[in-house]
C-alpha atoms as a PDB file:
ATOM      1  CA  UNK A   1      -0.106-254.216  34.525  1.00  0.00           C
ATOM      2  CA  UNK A   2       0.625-252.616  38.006  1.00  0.00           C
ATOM      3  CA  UNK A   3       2.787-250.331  39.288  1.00  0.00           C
ATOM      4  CA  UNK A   4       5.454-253.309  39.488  1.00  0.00           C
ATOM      5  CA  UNK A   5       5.056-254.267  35.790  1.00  0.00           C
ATOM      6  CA  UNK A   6       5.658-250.794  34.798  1.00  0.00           C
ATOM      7  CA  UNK A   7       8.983-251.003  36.636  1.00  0.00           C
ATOM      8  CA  UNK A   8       9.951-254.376  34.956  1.00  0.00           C
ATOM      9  CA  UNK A   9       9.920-252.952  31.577  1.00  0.00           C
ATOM     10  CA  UNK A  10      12.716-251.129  30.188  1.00  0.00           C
ATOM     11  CA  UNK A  11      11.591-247.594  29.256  1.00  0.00           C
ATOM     12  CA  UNK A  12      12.885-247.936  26.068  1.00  0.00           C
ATOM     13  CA  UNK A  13       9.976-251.183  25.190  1.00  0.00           C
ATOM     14  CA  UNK A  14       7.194-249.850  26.970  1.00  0.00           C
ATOM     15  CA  UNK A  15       5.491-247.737  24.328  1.00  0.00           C
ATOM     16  CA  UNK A  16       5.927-251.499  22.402  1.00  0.00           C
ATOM     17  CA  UNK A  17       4.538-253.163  24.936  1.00  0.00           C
ATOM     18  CA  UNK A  18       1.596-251.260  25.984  1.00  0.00           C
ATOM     19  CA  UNK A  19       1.162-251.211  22.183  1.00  0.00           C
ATOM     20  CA  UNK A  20       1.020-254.716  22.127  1.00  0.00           C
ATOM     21  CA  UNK A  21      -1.497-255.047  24.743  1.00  0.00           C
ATOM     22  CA  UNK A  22      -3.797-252.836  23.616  1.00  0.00           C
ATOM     23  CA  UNK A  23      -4.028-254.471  20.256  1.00  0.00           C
ATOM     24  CA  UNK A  24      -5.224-257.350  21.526  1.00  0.00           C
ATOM     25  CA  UNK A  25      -6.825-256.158  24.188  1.00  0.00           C
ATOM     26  CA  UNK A  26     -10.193-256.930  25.631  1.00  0.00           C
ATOM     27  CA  UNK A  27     -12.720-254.743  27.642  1.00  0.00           C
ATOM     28  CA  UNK A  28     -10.688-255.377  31.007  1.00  0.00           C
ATOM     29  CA  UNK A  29      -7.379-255.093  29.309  1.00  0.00           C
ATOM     30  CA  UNK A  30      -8.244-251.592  27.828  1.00  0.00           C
ATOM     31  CA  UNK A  31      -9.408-250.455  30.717  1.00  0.00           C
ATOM     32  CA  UNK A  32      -6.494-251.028  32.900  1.00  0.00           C
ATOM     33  CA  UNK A  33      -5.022-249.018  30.381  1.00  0.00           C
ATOM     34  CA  UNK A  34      -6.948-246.058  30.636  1.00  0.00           C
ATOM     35  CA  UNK A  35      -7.012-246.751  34.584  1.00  0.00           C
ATOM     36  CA  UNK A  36      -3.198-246.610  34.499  1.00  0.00           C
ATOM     37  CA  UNK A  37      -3.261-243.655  32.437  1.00  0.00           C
ATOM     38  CA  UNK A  38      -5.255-242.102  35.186  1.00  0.00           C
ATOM     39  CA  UNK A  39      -3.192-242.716  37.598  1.00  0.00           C
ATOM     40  CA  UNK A  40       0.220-242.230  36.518  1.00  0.00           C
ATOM     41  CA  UNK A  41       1.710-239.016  37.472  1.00  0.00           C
ATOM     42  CA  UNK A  42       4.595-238.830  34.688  1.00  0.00           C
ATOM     43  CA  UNK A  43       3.552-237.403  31.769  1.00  0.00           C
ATOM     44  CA  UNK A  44       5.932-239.352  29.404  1.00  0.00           C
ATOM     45  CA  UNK A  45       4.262-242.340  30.607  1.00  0.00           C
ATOM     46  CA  UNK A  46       0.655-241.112  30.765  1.00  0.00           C
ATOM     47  CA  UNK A  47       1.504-240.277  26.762  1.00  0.00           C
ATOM     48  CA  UNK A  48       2.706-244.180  26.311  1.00  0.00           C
ATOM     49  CA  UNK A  49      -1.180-245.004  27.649  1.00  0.00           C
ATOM     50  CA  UNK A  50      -2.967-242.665  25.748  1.00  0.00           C
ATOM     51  CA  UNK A  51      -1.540-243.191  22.085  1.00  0.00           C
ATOM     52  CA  UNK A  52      -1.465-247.479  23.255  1.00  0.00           C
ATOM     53  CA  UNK A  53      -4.988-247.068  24.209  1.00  0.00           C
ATOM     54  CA  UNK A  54      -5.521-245.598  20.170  1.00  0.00           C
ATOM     55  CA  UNK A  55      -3.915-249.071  19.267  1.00  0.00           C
ATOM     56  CA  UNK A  56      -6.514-251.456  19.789  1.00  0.00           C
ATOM     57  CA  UNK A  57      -8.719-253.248  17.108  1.00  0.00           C
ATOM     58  CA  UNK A  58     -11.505-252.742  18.482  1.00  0.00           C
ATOM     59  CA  UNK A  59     -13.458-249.970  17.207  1.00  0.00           C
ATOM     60  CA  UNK A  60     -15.955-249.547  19.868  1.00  0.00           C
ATOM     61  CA  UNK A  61     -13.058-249.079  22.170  1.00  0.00           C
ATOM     62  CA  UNK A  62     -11.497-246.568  19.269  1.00  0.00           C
ATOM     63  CA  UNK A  63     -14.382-244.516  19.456  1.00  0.00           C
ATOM     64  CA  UNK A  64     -14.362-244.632  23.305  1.00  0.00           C
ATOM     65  CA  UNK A  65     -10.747-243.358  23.318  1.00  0.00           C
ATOM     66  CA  UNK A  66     -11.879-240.691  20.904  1.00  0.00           C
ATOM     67  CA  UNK A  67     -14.538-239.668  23.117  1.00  0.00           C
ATOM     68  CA  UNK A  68     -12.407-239.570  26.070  1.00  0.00           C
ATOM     69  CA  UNK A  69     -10.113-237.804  24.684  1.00  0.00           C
ATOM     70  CA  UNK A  70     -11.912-234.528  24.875  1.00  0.00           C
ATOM     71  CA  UNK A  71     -12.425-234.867  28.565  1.00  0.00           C
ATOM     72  CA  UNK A  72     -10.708-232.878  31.383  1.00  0.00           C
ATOM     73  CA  UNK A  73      -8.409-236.224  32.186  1.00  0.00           C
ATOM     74  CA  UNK A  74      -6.790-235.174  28.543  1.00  0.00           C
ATOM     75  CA  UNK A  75      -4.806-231.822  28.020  1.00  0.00           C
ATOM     76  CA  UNK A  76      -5.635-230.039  25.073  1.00  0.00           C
ATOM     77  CA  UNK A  77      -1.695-229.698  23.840  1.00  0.00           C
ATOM     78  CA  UNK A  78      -2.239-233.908  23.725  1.00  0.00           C
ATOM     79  CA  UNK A  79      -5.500-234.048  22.029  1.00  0.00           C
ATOM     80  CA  UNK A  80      -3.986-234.085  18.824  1.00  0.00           C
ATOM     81  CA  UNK A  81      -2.347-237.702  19.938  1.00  0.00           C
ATOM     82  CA  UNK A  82      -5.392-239.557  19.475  1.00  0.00           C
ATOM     83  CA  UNK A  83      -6.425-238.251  16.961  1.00  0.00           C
ATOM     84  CA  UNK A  84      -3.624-238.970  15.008  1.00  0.00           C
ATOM     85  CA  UNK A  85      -2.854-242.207  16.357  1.00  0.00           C
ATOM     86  CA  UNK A  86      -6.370-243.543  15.496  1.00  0.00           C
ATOM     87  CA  UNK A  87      -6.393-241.793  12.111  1.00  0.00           C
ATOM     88  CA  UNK A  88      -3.894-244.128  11.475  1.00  0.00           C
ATOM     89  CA  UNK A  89      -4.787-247.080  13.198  1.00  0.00           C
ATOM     90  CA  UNK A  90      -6.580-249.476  10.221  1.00  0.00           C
ATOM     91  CA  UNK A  91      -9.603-250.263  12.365  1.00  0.00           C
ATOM     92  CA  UNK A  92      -9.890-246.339  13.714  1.00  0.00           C
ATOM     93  CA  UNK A  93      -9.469-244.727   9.923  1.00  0.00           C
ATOM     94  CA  UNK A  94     -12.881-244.768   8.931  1.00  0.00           C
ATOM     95  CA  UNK A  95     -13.939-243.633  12.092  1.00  0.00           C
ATOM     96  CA  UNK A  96     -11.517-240.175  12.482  1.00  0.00           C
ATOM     97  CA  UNK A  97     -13.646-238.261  10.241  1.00  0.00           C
ATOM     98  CA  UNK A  98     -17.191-238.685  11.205  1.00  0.00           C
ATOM     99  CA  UNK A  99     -16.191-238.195  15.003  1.00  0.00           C
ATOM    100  CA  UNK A 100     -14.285-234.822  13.591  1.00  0.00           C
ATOM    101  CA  UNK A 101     -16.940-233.641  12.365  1.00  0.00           C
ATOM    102  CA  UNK A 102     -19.554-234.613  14.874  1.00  0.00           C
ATOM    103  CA  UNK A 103     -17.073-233.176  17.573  1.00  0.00           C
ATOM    104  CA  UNK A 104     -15.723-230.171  15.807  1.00  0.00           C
ATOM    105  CA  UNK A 105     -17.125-227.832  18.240  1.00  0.00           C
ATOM    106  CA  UNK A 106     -15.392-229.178  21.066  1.00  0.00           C
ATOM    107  CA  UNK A 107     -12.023-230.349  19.138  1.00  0.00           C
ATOM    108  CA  UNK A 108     -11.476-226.671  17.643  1.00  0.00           C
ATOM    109  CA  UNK A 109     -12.304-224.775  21.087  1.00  0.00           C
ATOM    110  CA  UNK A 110      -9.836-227.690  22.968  1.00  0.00           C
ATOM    111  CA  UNK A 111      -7.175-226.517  20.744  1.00  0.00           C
ATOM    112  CA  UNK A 112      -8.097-222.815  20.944  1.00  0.00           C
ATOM    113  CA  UNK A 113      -7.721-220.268  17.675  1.00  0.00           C
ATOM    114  CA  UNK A 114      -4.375-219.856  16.314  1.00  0.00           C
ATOM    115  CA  UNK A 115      -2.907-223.210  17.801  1.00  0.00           C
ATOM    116  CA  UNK A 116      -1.032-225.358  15.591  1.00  0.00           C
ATOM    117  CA  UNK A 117      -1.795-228.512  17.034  1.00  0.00           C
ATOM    118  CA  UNK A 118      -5.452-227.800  15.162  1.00  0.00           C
ATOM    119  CA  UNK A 119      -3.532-228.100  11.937  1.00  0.00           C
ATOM    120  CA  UNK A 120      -2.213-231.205  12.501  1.00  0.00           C
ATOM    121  CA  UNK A 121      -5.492-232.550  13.412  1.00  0.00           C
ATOM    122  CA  UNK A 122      -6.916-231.463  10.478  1.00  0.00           C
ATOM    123  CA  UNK A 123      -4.131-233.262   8.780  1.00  0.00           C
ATOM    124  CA  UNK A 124      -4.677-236.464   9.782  1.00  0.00           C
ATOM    125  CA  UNK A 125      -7.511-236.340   7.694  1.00  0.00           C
ATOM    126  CA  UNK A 126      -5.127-237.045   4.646  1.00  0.00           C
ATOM    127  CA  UNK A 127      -5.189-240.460   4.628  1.00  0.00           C
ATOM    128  CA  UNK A 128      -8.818-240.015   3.521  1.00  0.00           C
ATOM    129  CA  UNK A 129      -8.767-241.930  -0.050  1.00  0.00           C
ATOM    130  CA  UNK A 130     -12.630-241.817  -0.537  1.00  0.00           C
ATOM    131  CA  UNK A 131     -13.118-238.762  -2.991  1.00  0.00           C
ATOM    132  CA  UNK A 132     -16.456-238.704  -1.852  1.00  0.00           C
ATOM    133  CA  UNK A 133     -15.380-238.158   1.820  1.00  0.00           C
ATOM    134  CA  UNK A 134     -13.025-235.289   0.830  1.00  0.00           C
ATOM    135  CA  UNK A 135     -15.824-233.583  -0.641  1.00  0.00           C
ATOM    136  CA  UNK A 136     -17.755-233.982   2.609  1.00  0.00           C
ATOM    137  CA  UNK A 137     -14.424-232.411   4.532  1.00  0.00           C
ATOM    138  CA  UNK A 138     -14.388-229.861   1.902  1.00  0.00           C
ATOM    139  CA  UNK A 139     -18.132-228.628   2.539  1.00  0.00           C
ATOM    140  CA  UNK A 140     -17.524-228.913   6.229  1.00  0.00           C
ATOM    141  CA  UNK A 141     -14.179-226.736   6.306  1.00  0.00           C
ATOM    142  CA  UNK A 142     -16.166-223.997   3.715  1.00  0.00           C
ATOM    143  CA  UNK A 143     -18.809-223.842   5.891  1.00  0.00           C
ATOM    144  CA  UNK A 144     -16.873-223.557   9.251  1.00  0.00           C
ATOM    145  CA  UNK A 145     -13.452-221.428   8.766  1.00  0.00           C
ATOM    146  CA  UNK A 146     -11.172-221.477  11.244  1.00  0.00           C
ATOM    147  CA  UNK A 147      -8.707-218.805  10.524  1.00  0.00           C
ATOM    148  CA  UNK A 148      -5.378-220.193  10.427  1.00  0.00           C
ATOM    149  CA  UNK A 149      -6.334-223.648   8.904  1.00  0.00           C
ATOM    150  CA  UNK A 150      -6.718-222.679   5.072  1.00  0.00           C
ATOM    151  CA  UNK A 151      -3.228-223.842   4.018  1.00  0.00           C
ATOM    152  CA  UNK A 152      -3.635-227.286   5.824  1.00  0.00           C
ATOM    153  CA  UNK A 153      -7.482-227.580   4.576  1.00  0.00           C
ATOM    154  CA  UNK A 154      -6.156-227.271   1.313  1.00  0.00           C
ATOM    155  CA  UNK A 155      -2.802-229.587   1.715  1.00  0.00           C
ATOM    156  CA  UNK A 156      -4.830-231.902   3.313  1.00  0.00           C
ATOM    157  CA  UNK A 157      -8.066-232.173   0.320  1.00  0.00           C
ATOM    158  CA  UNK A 158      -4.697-231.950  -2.497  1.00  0.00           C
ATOM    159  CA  UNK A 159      -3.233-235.205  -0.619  1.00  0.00           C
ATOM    160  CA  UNK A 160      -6.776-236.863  -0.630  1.00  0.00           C
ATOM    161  CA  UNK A 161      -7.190-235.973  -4.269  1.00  0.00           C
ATOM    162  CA  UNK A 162      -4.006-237.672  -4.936  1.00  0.00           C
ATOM    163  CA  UNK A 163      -4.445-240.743  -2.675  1.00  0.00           C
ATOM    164  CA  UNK A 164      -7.802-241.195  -4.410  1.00  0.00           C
ATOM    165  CA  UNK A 165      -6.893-241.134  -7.921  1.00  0.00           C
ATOM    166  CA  UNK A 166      -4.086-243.551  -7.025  1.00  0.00           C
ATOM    167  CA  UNK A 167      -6.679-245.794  -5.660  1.00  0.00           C
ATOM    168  CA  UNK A 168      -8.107-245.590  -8.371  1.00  0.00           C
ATOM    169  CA  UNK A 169      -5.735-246.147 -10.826  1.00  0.00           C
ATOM    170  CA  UNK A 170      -4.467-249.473  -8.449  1.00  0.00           C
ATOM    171  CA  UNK A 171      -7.983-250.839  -8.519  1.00  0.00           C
ATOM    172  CA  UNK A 172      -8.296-250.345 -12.739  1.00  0.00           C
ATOM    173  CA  UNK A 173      -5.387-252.343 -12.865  1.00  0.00           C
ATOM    174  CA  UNK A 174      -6.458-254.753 -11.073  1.00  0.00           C
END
């Protein structure tokens, strides 16, 4: 893509087909991507980058979008789109949690106290369905309160010990 393929594409289809792209993208795809998110000045269409480049299958390049994503080049009001995205991206699920928790510091002082974008990070977590996982949030968020979050901790660990006994219920039938 270049500045001329940006303006071939209907506004409408371009979160599609960035989308697109980045799912099947390669290393030099990808980082055009992030090289045109750079570099575009409209917002609306730096946001169409950053939640295609949280749609690839790669997971290497997940955890490279995650990692970028606390940078300067991202504003902390759009932090919460990767992490959402890529929470629900199936080859960026497993990884949501253990960069969370490695990068809480940084995630929690990006959003600031009090901001409500934190809470949606937080749930993203929900489609956790490993009961032993939600135990590890669960120690994590008792040992580091945020204040503000203890409604959407607890949401959050009720929806993965729902999701998890319905797992397991699926899989005894099975």
């Amino acid at each position: 893509f270049d500045e001329s393929d940006k303006k071939a594409i209907d506004p409408k289809l371009r979160s599609s087909v960035y989308g697109l792209v980045a799912w099947g993208a390669d290393r030099a795809a990808y980082e055009k991507l992030k090289r045109l998110y750079k570099t575009t000045r409209n917002h609306e269409e730096k946001l169409r980058f950053l939640v295609a480049l949280c749609n690839t299958k790669d997971q290497q390049l997940l955890k490279e979008t995650l990692e970028f994503s606390l940078t300067k080049e991202i504003r902390s009001q759009d932090l919460v789109i990767p992490i959402t995205v890529v929470a629900n991206n199936p080859y960026g699920k497993s990884l949501i949690w253990p960069w969370m928790k490695e990068n809480w510091g940084s995630i929690s002082s990006k959003f600031g106290i009090g901001n409500p974008l934190l809470n949606r990070a937080i749930g993203s977590l929900s489609i956790v369905t490993d009961p032993k996982i939600g135990k590890d949030i669960e120690e994590f968020f008792r040992k580091n309160p945020i204040p503000g979050t203890e409604r959407k901790i607890a949401q959050t660990l009720e929806k993965i010990g729902i999701y998890s006994m319905l797992i397991g219920r699926m899989n005894k039938e099975l």
